[in-house]
PDB file of N, CA and C in Angstrom:
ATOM      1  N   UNK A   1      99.203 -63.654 -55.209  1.00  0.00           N
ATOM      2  CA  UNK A   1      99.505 -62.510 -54.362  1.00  0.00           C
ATOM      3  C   UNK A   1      98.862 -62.710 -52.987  1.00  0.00           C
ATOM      4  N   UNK A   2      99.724 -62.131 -51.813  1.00  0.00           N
ATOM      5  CA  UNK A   2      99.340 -62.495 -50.508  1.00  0.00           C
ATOM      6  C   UNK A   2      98.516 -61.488 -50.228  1.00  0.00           C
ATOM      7  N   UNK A   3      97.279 -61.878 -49.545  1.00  0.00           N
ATOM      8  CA  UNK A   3      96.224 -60.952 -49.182  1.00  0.00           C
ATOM      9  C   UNK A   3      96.626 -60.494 -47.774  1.00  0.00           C
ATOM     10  N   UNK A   4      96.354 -59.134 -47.846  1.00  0.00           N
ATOM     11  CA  UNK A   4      97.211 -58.683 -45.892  1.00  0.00           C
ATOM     12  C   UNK A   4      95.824 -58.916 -44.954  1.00  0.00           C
ATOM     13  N   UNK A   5      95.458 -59.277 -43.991  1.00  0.00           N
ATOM     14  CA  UNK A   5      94.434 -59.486 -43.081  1.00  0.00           C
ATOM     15  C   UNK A   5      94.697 -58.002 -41.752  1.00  0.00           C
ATOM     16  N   UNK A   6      93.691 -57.393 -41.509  1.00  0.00           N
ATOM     17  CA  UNK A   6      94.044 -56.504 -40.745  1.00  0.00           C
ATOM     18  C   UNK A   6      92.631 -56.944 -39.662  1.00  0.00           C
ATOM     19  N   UNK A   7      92.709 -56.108 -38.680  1.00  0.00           N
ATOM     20  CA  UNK A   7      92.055 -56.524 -37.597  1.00  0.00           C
ATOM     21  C   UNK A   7      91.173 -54.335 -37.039  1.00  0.00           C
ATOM     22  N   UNK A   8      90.840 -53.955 -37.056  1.00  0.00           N
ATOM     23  CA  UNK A   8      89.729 -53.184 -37.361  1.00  0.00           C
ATOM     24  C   UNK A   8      88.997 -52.617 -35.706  1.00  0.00           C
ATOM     25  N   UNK A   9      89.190 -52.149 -35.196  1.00  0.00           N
ATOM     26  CA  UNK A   9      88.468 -50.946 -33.760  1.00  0.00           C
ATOM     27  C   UNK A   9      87.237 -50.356 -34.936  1.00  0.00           C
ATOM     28  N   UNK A  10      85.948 -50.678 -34.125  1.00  0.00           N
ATOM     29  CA  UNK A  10      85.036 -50.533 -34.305  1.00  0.00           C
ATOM     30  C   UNK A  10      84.051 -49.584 -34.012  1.00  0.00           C
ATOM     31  N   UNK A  11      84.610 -49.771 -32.562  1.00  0.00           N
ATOM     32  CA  UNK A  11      83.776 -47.985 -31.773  1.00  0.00           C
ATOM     33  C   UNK A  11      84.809 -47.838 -31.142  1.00  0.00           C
ATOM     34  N   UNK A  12      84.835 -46.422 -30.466  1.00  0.00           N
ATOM     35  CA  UNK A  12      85.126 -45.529 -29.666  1.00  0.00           C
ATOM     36  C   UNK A  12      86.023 -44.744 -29.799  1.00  0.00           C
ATOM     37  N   UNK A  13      86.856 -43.961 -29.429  1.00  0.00           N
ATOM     38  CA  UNK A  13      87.342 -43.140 -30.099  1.00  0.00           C
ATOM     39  C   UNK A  13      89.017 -43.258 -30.803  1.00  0.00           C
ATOM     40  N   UNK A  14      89.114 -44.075 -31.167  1.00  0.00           N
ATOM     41  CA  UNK A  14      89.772 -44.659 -32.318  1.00  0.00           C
ATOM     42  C   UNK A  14      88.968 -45.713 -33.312  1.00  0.00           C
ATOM     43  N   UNK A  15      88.556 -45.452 -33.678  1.00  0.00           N
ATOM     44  CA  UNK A  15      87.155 -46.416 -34.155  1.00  0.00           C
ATOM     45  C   UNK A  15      87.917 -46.149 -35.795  1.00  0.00           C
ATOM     46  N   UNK A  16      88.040 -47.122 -36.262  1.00  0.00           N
ATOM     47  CA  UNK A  16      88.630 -46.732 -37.995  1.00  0.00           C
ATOM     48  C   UNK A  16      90.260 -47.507 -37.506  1.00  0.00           C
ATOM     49  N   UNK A  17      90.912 -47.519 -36.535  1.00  0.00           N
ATOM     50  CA  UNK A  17      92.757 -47.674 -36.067  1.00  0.00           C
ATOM     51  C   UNK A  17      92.445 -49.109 -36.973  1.00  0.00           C
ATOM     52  N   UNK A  18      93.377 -49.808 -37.787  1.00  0.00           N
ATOM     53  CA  UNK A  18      93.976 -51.028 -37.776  1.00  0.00           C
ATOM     54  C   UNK A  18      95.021 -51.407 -37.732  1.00  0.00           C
ATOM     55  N   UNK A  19      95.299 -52.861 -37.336  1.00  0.00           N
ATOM     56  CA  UNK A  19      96.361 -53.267 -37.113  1.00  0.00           C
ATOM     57  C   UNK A  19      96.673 -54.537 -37.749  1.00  0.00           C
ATOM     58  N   UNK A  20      97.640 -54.579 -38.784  1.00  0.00           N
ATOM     59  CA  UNK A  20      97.684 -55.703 -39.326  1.00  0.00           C
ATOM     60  C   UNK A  20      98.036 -57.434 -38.947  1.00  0.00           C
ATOM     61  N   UNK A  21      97.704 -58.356 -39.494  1.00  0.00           N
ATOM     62  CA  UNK A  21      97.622 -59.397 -38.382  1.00  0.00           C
ATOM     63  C   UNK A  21      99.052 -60.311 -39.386  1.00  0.00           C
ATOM     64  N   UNK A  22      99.738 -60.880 -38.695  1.00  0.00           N
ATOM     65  CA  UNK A  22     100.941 -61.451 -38.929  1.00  0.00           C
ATOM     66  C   UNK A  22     100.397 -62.712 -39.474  1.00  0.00           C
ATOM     67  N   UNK A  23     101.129 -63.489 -39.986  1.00  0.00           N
ATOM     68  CA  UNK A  23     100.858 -65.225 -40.273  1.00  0.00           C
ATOM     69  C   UNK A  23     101.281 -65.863 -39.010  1.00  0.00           C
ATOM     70  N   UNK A  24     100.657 -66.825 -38.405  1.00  0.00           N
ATOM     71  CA  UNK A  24     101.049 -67.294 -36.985  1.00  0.00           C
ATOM     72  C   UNK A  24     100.743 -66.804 -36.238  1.00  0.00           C
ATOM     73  N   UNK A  25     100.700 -67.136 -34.890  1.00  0.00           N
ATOM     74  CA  UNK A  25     100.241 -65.808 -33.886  1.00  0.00           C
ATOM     75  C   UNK A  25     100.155 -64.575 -33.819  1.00  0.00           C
ATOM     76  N   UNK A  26      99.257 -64.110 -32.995  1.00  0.00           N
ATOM     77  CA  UNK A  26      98.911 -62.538 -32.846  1.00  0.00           C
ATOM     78  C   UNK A  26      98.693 -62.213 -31.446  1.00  0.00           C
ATOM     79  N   UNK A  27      99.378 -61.608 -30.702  1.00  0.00           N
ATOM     80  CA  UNK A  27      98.551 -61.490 -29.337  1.00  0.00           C
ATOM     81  C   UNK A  27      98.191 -60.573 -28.932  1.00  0.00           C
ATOM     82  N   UNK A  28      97.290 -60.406 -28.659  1.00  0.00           N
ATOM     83  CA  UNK A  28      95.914 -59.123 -28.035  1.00  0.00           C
ATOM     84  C   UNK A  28      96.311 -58.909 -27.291  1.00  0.00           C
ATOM     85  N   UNK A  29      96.229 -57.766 -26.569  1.00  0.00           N
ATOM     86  CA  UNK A  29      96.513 -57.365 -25.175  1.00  0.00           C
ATOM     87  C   UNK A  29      97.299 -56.079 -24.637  1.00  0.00           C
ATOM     88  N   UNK A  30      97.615 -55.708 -24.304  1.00  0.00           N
ATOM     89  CA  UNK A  30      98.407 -54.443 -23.434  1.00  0.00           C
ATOM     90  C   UNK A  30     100.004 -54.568 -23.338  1.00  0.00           C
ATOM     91  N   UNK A  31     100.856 -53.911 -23.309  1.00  0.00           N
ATOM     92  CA  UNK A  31     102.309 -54.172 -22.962  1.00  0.00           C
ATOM     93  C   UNK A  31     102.291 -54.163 -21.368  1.00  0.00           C
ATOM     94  N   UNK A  32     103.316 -55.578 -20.888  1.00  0.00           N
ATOM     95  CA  UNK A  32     103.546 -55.481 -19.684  1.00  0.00           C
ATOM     96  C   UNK A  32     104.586 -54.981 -19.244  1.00  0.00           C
ATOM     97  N   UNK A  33     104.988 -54.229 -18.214  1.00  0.00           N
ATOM     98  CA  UNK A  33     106.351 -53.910 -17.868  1.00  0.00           C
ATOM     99  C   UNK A  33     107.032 -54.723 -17.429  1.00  0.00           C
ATOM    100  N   UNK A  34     106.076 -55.440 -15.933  1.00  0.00           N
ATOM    101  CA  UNK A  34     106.766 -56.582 -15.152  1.00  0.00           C
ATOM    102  C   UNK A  34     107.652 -57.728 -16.037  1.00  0.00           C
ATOM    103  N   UNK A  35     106.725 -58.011 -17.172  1.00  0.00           N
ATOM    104  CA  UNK A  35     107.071 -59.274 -17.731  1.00  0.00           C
ATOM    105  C   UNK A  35     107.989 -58.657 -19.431  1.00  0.00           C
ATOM    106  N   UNK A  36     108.571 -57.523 -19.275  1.00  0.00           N
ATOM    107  CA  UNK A  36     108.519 -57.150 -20.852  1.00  0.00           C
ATOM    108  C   UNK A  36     107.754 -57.629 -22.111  1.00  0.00           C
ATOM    109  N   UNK A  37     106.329 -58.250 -22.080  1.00  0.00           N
ATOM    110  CA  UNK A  37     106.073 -58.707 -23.064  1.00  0.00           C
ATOM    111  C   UNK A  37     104.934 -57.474 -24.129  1.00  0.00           C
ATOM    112  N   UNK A  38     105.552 -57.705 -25.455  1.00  0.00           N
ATOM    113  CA  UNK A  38     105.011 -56.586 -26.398  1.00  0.00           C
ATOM    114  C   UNK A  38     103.679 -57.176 -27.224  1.00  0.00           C
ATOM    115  N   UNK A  39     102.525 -57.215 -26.821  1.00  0.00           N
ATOM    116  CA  UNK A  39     101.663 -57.421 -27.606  1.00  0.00           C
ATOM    117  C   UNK A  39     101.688 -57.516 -29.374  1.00  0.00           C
ATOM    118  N   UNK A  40     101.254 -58.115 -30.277  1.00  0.00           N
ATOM    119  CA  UNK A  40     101.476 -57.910 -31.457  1.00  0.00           C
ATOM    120  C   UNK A  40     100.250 -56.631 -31.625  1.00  0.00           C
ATOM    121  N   UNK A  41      99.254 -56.630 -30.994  1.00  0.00           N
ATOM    122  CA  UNK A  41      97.810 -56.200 -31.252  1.00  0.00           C
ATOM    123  C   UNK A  41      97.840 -55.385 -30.019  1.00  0.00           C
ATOM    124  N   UNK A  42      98.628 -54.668 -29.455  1.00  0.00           N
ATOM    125  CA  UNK A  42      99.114 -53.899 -28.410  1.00  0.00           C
ATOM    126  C   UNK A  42      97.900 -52.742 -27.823  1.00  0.00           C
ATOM    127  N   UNK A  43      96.564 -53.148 -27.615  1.00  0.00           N
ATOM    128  CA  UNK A  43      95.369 -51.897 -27.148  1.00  0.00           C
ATOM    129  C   UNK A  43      95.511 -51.165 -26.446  1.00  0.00           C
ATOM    130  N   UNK A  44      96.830 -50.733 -25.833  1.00  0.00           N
ATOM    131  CA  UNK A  44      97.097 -50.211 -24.554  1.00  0.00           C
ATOM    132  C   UNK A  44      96.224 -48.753 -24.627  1.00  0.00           C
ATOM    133  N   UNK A  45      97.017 -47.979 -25.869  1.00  0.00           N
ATOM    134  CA  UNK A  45      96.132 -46.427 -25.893  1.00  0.00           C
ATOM    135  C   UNK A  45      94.991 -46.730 -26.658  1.00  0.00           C
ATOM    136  N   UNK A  46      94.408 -47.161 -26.961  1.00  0.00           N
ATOM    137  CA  UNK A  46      93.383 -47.686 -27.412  1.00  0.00           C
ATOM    138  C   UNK A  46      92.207 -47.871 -26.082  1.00  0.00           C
ATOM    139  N   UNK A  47      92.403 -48.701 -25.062  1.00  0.00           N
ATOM    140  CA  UNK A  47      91.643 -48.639 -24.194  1.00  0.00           C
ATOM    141  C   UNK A  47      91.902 -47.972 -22.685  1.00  0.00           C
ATOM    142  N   UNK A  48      91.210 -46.668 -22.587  1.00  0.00           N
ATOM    143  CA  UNK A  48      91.419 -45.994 -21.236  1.00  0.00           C
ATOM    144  C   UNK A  48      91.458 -46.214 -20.262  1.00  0.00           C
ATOM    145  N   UNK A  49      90.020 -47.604 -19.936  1.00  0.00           N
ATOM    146  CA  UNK A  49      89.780 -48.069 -18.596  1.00  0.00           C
ATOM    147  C   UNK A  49      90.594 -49.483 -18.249  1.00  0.00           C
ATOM    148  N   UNK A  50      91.444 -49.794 -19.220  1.00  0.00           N
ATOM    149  CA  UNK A  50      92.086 -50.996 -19.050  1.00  0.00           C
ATOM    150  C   UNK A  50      91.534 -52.049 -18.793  1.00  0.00           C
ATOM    151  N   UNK A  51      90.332 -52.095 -20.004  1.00  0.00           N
ATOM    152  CA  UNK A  51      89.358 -53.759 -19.617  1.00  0.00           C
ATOM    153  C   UNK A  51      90.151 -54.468 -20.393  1.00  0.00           C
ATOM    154  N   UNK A  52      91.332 -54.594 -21.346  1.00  0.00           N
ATOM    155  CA  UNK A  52      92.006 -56.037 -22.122  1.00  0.00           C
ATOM    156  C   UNK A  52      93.118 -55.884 -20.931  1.00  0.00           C
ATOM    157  N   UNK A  53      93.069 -57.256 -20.757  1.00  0.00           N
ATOM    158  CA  UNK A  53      94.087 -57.665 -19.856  1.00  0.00           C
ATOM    159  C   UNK A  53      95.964 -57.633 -20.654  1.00  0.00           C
ATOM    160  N   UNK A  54      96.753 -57.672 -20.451  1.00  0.00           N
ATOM    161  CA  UNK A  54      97.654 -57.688 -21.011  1.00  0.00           C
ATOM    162  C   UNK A  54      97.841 -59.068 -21.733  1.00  0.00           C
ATOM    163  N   UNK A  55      97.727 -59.939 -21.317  1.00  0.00           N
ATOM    164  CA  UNK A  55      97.419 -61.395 -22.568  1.00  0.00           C
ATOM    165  C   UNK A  55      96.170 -61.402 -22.955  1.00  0.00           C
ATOM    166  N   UNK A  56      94.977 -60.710 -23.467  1.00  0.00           N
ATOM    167  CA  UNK A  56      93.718 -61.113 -23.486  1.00  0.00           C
ATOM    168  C   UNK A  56      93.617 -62.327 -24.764  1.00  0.00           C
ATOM    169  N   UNK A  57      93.830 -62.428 -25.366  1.00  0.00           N
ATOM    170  CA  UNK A  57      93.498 -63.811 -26.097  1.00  0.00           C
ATOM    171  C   UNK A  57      94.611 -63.543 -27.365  1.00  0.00           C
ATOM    172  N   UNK A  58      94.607 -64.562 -28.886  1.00  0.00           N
ATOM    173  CA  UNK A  58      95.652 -64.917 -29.421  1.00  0.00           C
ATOM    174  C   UNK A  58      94.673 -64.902 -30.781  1.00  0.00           C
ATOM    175  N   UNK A  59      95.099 -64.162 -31.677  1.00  0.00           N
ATOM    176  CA  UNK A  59      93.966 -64.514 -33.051  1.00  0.00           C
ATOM    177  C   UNK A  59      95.720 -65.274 -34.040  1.00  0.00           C
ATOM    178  N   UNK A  60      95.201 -66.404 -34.494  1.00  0.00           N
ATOM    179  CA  UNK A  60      96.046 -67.115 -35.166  1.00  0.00           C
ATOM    180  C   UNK A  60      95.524 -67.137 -36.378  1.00  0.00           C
ATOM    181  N   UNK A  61      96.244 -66.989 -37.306  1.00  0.00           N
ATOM    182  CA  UNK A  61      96.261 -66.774 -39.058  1.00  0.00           C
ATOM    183  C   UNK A  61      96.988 -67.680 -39.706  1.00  0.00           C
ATOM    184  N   UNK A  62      96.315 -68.593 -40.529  1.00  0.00           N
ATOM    185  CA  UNK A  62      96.682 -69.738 -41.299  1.00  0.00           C
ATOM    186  C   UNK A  62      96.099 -69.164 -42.750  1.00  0.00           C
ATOM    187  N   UNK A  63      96.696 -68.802 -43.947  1.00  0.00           N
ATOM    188  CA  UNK A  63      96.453 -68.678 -45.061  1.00  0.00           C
ATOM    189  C   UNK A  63      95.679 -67.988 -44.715  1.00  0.00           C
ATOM    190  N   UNK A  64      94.496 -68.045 -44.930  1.00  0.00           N
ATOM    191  CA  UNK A  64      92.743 -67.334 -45.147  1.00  0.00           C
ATOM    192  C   UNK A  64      91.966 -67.683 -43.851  1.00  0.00           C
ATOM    193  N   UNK A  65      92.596 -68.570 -42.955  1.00  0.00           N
ATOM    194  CA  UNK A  65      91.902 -68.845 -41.990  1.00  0.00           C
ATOM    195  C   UNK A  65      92.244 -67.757 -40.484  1.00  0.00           C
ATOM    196  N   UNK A  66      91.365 -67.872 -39.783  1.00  0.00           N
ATOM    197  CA  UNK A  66      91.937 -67.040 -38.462  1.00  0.00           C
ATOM    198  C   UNK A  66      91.143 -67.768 -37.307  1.00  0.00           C
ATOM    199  N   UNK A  67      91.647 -67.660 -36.359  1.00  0.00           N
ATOM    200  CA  UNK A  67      91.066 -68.598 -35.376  1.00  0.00           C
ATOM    201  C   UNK A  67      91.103 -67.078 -34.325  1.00  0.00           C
ATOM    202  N   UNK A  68      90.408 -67.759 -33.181  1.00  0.00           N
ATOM    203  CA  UNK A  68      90.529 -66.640 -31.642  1.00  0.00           C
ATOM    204  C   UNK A  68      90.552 -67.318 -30.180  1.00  0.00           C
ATOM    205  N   UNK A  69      91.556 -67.506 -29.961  1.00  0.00           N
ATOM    206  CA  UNK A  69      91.532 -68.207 -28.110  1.00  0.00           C
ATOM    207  C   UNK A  69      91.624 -67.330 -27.543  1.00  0.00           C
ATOM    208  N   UNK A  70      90.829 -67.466 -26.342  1.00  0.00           N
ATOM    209  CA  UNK A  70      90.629 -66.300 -25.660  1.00  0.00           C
ATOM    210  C   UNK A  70      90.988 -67.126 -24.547  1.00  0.00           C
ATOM    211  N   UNK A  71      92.558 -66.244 -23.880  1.00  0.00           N
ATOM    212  CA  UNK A  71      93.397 -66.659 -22.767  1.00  0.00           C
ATOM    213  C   UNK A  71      92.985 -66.764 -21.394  1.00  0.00           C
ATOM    214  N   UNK A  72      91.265 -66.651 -21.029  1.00  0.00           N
ATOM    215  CA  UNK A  72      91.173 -66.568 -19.951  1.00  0.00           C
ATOM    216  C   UNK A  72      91.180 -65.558 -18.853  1.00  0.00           C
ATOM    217  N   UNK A  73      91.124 -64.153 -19.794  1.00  0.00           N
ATOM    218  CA  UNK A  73      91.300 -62.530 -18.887  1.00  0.00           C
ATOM    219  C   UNK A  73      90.193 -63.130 -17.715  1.00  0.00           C
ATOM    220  N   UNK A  74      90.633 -62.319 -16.777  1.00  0.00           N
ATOM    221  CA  UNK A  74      89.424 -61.548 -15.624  1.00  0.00           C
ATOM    222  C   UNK A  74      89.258 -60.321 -16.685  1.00  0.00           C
ATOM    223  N   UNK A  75      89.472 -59.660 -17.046  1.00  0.00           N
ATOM    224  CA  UNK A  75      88.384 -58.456 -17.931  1.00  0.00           C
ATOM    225  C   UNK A  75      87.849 -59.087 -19.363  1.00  0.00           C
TER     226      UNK A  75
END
């Protein structure tokens, strides 16, 4: 049986929200308009002051494994 991997807000005031993590990429970040791109891990209402950049990094899921590249934000 496939184990589901979820990804977990820790503080602030959604603190408890998860979001489940796909097999293969995941991408963190905000929805852009300019570029239509839809985050998998979408923080938009999640963060008020808009410190995740709209690509902020990529958590990749292999079986049991998970990795984290972090794309290089300015925030």
């Amino acid at each position: 049986m496939a184990t589901q991997v979820k990804l977990t807000i820790s503080r602030g005031d959604t603190k408890g929200k998860e979001f489940m993590l796909q097999n293969g990429e995941n991408l963190v970040g905000r929805w852009d308009p300019d570029y239509g791109s839809f985050p998998e891990l979408d923080l938009e209402s999640h963060d008020p002051e808009a410190k995740v950049s709209r690509k902020h990094a990529v958590l990749r899921l292999d079986s049991s494994v998970i990795t984290l590249e972090d794309l290089g934000s300015l925030n």
